[in-house]
N, C-alpha and C. Protein backbone atom coordinates (compact mmCIF):
# COMPACT_ATOMS: atom_id res chain seq x y z
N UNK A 1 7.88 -25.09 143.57
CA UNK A 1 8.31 -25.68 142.31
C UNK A 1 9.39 -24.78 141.70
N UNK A 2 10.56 -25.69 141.11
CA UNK A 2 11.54 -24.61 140.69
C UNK A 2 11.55 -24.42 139.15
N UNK A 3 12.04 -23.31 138.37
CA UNK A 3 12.12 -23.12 136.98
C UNK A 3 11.69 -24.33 136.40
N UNK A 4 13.59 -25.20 136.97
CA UNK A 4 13.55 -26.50 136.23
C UNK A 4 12.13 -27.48 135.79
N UNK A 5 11.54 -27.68 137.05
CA UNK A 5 10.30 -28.53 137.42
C UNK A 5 9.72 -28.42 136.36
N UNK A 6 9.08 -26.85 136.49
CA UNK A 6 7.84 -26.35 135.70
C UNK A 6 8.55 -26.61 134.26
N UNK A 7 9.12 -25.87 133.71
CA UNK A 7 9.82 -26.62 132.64
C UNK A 7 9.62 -27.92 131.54
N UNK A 8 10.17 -29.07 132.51
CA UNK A 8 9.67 -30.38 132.44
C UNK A 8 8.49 -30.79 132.48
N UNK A 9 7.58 -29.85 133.20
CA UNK A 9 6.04 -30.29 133.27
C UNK A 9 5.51 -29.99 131.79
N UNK A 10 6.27 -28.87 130.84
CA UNK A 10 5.45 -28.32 130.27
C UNK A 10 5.97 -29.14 128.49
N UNK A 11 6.34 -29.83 128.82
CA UNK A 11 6.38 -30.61 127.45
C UNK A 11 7.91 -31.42 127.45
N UNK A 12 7.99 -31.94 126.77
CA UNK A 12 9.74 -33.26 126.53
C UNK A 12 10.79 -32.13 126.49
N UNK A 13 11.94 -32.43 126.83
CA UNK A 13 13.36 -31.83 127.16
C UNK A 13 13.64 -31.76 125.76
N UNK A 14 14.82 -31.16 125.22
CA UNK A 14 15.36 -31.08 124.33
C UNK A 14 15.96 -32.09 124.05
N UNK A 15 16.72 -33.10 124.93
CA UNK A 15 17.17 -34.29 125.04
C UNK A 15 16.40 -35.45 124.65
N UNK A 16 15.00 -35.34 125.17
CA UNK A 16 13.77 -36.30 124.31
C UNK A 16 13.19 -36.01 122.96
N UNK A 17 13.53 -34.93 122.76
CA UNK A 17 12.96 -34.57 121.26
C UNK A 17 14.21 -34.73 120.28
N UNK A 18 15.57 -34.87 120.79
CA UNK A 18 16.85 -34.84 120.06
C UNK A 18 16.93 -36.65 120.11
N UNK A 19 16.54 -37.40 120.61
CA UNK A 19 17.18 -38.68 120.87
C UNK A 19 15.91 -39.30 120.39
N UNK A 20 14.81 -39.20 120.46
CA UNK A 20 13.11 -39.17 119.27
C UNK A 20 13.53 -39.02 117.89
N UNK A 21 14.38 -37.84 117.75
CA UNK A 21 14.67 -37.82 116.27
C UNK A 21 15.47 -38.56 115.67
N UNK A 22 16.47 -38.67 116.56
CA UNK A 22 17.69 -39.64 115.79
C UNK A 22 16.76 -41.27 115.63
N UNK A 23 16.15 -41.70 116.80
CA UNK A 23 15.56 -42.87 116.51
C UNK A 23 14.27 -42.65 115.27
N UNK A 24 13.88 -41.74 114.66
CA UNK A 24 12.53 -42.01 113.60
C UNK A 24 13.89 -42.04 112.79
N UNK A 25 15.03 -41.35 112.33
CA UNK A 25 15.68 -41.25 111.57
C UNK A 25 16.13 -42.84 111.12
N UNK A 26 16.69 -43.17 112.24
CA UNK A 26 17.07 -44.40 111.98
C UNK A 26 16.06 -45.61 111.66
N UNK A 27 14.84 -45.46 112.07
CA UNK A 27 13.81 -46.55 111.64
C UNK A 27 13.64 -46.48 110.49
N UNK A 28 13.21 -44.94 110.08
CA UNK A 28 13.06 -44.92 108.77
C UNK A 28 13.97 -45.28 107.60
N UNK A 29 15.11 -44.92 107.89
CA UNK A 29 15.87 -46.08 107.14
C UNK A 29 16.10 -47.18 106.75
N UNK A 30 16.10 -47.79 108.13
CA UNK A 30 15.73 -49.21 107.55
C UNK A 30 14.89 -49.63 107.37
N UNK A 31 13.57 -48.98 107.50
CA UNK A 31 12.58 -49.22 106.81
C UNK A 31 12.33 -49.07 105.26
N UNK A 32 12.82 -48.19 105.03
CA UNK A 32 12.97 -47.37 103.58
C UNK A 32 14.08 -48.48 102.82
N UNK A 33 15.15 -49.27 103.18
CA UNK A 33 15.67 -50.26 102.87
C UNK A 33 15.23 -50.99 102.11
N UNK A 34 14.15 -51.50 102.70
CA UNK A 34 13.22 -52.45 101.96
C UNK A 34 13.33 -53.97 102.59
N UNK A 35 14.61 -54.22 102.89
CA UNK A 35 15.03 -55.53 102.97
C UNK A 35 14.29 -56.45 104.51
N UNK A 36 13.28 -56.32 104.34
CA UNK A 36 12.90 -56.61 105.98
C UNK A 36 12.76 -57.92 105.67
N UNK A 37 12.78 -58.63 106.48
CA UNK A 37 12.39 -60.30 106.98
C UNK A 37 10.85 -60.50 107.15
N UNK A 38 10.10 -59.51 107.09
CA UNK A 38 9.06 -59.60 107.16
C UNK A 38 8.36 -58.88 105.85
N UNK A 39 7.28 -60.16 105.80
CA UNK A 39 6.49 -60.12 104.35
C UNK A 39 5.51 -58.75 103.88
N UNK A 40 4.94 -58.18 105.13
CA UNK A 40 4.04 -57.29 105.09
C UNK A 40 5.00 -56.07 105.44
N UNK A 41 5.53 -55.93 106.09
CA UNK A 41 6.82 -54.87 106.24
C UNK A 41 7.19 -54.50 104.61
N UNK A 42 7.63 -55.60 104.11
CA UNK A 42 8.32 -55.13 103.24
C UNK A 42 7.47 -54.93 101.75
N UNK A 43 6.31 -55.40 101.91
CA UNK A 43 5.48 -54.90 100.76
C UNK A 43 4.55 -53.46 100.72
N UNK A 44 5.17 -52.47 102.45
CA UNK A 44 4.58 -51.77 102.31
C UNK A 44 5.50 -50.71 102.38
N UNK A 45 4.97 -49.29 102.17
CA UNK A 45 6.08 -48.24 102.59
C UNK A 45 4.76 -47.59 103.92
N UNK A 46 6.10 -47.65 104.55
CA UNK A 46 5.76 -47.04 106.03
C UNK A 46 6.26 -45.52 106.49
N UNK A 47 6.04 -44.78 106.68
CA UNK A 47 6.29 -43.38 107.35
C UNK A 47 5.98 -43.18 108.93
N UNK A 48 7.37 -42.49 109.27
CA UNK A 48 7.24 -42.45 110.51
C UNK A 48 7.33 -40.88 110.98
N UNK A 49 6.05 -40.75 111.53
CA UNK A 49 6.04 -39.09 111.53
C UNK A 49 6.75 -38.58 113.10
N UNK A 50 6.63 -39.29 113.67
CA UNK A 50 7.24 -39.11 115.05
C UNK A 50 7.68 -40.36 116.19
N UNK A 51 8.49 -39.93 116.99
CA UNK A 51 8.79 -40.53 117.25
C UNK A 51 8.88 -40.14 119.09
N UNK A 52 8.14 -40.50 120.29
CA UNK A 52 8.11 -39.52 121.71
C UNK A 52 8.94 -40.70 122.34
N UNK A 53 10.12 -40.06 123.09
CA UNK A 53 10.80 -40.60 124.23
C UNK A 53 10.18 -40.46 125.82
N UNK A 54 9.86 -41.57 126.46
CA UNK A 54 10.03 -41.42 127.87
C UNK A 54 10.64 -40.49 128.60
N UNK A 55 10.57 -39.87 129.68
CA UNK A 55 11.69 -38.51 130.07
C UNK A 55 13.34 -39.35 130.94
N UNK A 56 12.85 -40.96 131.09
CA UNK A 56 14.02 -41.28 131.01
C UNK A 56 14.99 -42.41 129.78
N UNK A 57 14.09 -41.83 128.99
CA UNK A 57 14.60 -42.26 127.66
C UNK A 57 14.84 -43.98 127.59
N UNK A 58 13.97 -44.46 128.19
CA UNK A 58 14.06 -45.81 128.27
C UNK A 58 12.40 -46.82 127.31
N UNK A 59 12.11 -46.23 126.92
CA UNK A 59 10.58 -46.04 125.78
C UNK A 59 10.47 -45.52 124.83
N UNK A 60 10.67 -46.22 123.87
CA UNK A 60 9.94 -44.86 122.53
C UNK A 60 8.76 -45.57 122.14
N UNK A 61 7.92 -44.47 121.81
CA UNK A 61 6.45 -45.06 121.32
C UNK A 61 7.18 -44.27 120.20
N UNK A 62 6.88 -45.43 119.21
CA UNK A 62 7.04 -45.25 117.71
C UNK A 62 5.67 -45.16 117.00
N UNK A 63 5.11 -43.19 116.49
CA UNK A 63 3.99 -43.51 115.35
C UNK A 63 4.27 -43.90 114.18
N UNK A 64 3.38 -44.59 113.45
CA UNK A 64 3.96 -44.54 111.85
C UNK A 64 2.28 -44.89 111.42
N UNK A 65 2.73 -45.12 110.14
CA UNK A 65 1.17 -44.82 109.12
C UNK A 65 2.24 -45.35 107.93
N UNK A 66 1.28 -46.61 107.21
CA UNK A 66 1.59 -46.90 106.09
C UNK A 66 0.98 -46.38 105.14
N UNK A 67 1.43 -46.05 103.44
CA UNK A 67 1.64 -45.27 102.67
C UNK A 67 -0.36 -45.36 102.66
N UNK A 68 -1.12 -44.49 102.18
CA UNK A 68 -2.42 -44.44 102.27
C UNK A 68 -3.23 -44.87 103.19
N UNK A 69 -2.79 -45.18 104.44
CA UNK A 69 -3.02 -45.01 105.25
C UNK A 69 -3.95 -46.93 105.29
N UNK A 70 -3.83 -47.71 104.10
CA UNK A 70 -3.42 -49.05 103.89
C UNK A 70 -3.07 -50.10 104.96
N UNK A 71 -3.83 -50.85 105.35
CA UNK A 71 -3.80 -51.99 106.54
C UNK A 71 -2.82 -52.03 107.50
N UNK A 72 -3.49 -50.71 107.86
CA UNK A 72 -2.52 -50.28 109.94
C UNK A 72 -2.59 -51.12 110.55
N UNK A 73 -3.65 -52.07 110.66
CA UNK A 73 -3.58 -53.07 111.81
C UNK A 73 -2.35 -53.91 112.00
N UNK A 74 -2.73 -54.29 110.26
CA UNK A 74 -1.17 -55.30 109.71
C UNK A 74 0.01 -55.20 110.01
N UNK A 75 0.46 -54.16 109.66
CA UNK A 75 1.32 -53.22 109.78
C UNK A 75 2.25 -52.85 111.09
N UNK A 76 1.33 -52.69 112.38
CA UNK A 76 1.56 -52.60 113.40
C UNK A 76 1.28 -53.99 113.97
N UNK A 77 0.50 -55.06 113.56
CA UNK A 77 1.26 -56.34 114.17
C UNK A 77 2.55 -56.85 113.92
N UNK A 78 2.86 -56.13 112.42
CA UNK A 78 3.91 -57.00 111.42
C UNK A 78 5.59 -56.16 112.38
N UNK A 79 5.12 -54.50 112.53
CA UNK A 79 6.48 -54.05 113.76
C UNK A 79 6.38 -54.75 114.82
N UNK A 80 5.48 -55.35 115.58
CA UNK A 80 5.42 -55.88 116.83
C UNK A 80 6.37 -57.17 116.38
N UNK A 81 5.92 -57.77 115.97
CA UNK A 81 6.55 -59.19 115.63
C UNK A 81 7.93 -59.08 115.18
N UNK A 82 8.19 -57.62 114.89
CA UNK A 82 9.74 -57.65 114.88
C UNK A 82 10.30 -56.89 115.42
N UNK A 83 9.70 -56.31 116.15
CA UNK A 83 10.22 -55.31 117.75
C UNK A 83 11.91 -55.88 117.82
N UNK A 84 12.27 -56.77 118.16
CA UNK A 84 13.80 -57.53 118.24
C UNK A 84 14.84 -56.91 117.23
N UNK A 85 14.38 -57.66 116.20
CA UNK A 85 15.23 -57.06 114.93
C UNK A 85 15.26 -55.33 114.68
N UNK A 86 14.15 -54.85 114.25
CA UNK A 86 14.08 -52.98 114.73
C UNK A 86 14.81 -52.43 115.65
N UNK A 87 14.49 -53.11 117.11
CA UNK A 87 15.25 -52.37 117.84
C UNK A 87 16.86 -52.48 118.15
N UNK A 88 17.50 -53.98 117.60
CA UNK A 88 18.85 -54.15 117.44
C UNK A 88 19.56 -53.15 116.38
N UNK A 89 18.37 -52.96 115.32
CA UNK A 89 19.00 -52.31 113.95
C UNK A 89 19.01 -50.73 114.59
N UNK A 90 18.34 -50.14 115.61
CA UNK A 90 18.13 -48.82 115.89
C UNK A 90 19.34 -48.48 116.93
N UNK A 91 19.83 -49.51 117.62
CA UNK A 91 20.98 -49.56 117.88
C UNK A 91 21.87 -49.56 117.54
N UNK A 92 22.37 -50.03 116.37
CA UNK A 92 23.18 -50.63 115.89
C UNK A 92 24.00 -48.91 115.16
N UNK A 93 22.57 -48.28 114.86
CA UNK A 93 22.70 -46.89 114.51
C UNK A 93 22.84 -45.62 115.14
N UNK A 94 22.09 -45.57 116.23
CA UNK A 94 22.14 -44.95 117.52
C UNK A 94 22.71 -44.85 118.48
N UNK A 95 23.78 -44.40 119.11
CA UNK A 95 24.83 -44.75 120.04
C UNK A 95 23.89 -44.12 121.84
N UNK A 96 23.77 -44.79 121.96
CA UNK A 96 22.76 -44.65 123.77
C UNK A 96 23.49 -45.44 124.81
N UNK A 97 23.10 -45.18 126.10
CA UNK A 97 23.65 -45.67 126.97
C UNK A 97 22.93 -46.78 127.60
N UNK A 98 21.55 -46.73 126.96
CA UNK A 98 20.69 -48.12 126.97
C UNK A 98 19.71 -47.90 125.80
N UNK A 99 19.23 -49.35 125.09
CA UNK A 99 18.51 -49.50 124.20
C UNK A 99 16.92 -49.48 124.99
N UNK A 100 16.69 -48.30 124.08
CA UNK A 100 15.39 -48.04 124.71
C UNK A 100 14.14 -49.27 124.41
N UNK A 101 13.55 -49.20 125.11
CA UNK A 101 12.19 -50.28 124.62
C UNK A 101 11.81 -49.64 123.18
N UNK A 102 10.65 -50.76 122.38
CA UNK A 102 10.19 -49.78 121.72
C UNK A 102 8.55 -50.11 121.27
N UNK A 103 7.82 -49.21 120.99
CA UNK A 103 6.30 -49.64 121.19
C UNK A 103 5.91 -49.10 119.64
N UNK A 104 5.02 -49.61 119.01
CA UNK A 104 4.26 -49.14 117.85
C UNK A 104 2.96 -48.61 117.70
N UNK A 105 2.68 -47.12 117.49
CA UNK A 105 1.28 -46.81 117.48
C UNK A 105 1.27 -46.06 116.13
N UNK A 106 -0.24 -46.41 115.97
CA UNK A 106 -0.58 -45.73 114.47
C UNK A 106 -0.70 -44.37 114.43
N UNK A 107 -0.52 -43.38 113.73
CA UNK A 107 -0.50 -41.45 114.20
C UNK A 107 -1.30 -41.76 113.39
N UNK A 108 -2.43 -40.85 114.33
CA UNK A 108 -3.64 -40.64 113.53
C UNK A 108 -4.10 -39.09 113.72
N UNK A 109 -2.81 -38.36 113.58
CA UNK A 109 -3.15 -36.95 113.35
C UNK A 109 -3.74 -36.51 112.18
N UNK A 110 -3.43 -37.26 110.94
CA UNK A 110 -4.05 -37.43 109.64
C UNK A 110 -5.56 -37.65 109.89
N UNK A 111 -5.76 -38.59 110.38
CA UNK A 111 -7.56 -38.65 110.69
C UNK A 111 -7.92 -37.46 111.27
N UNK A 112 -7.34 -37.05 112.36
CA UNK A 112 -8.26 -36.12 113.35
C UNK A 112 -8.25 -34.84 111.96
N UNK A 113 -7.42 -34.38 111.34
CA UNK A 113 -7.28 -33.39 110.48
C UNK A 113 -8.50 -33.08 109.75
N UNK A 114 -8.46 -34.55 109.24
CA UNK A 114 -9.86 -34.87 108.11
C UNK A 114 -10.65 -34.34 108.85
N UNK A 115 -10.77 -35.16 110.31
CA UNK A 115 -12.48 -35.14 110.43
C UNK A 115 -12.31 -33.14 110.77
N UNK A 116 -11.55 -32.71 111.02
CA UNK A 116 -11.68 -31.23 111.58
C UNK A 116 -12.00 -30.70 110.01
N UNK A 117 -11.33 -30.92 109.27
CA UNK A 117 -12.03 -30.41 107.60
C UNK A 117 -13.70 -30.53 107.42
N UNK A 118 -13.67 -31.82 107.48
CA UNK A 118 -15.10 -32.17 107.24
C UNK A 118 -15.98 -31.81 108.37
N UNK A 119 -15.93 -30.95 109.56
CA UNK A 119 -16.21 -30.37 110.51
C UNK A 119 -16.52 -29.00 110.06
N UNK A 120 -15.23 -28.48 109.67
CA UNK A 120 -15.41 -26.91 108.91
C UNK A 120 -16.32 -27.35 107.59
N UNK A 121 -16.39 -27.75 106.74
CA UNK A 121 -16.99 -28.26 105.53
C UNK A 121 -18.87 -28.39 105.88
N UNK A 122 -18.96 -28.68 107.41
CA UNK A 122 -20.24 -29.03 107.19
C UNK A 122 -21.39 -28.07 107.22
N UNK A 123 -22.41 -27.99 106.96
CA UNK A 123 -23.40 -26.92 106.51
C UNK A 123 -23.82 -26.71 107.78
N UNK A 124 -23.99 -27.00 109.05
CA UNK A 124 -24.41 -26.29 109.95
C UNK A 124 -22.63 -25.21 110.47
N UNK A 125 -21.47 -25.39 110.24
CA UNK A 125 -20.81 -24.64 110.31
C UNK A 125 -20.48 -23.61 109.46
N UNK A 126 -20.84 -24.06 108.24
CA UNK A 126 -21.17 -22.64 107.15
C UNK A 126 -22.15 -21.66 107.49
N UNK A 127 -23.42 -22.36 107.82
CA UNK A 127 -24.24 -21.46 108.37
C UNK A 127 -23.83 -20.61 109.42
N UNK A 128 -23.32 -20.99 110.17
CA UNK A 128 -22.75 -20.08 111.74
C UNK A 128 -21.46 -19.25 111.44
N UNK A 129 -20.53 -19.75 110.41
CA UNK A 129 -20.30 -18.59 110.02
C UNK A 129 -20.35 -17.26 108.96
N UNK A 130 -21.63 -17.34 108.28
CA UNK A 130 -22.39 -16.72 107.40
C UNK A 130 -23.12 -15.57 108.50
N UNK A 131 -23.46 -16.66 109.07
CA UNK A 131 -24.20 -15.78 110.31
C UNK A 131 -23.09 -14.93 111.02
N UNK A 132 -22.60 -15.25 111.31
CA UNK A 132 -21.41 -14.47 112.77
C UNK A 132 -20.61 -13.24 111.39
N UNK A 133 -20.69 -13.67 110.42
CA UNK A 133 -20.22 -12.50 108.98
C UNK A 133 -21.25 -11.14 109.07
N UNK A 134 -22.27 -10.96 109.22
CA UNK A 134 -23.73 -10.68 109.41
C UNK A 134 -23.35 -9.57 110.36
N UNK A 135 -23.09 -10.13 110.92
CA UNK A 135 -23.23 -9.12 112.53
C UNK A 135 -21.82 -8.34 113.01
């Protein structure tokens, strides 16, 4: 295996994390617009915390999370149903040598956070470390 390989094995190119960014940049804009064609789109505010490219940049899985975290399901049917329009407008902004696909998932790094709080928070982990203080 050469440098390069290992490299690539070990997380997205600079090129996928640079061409990820420009696309949350640009969603979020027109998201932040307001003006969507769609009813639930546009009555909500959406945040897009990331954005991961394919390593041949032909995919973006788009996360996002609407504002309180407020009817994700919706939300992510309501981007699906306009996958077309999004991804013309992400073009339109983005200069690429192909328009990447684009997919919608909810980031639920916010959840996992919680539950790791309320993990540390819970009384059999206070106890263990009261105890492990002890010794």
């Amino acid at each position: 295996m050469t440098k390069h390989q290992s490299h690539r094995d070990s997380g997205p190119s600079q090129r996928q994390l640079r061409v990820g960014e420009l696309i949350r940049h640009a969603l979020a804009e027109v998201l932040a617009r307001g003006d969507m064609p769609d009813e639930v789109l546009a009555s909500h505010v959406i945040t897009v915390p990331e954005v991961r490219m394919s390593a041949d940049l032909r995919l973006a899985t788009i996360y996002v999370m609407p504002l309180g975290g407020q009817d994700q399901a919706a939300v992510v049917a309501a981007l699906e149903r306009n996958k077309k329009f999004l991804r013309g407008e992400i073009v339109r902004r983005v200069s690429m040598k192909f328009a990447p696909d684009i997919r919608f998932r909810i980031d639920e790094r916010f959840d996992e956070a919680e539950r790791i709080e309320r993990l540390l928070r819970s009384p059999e982990v206070a106890r263990d470390l009261k105890k492990n203080e002890k010794e």
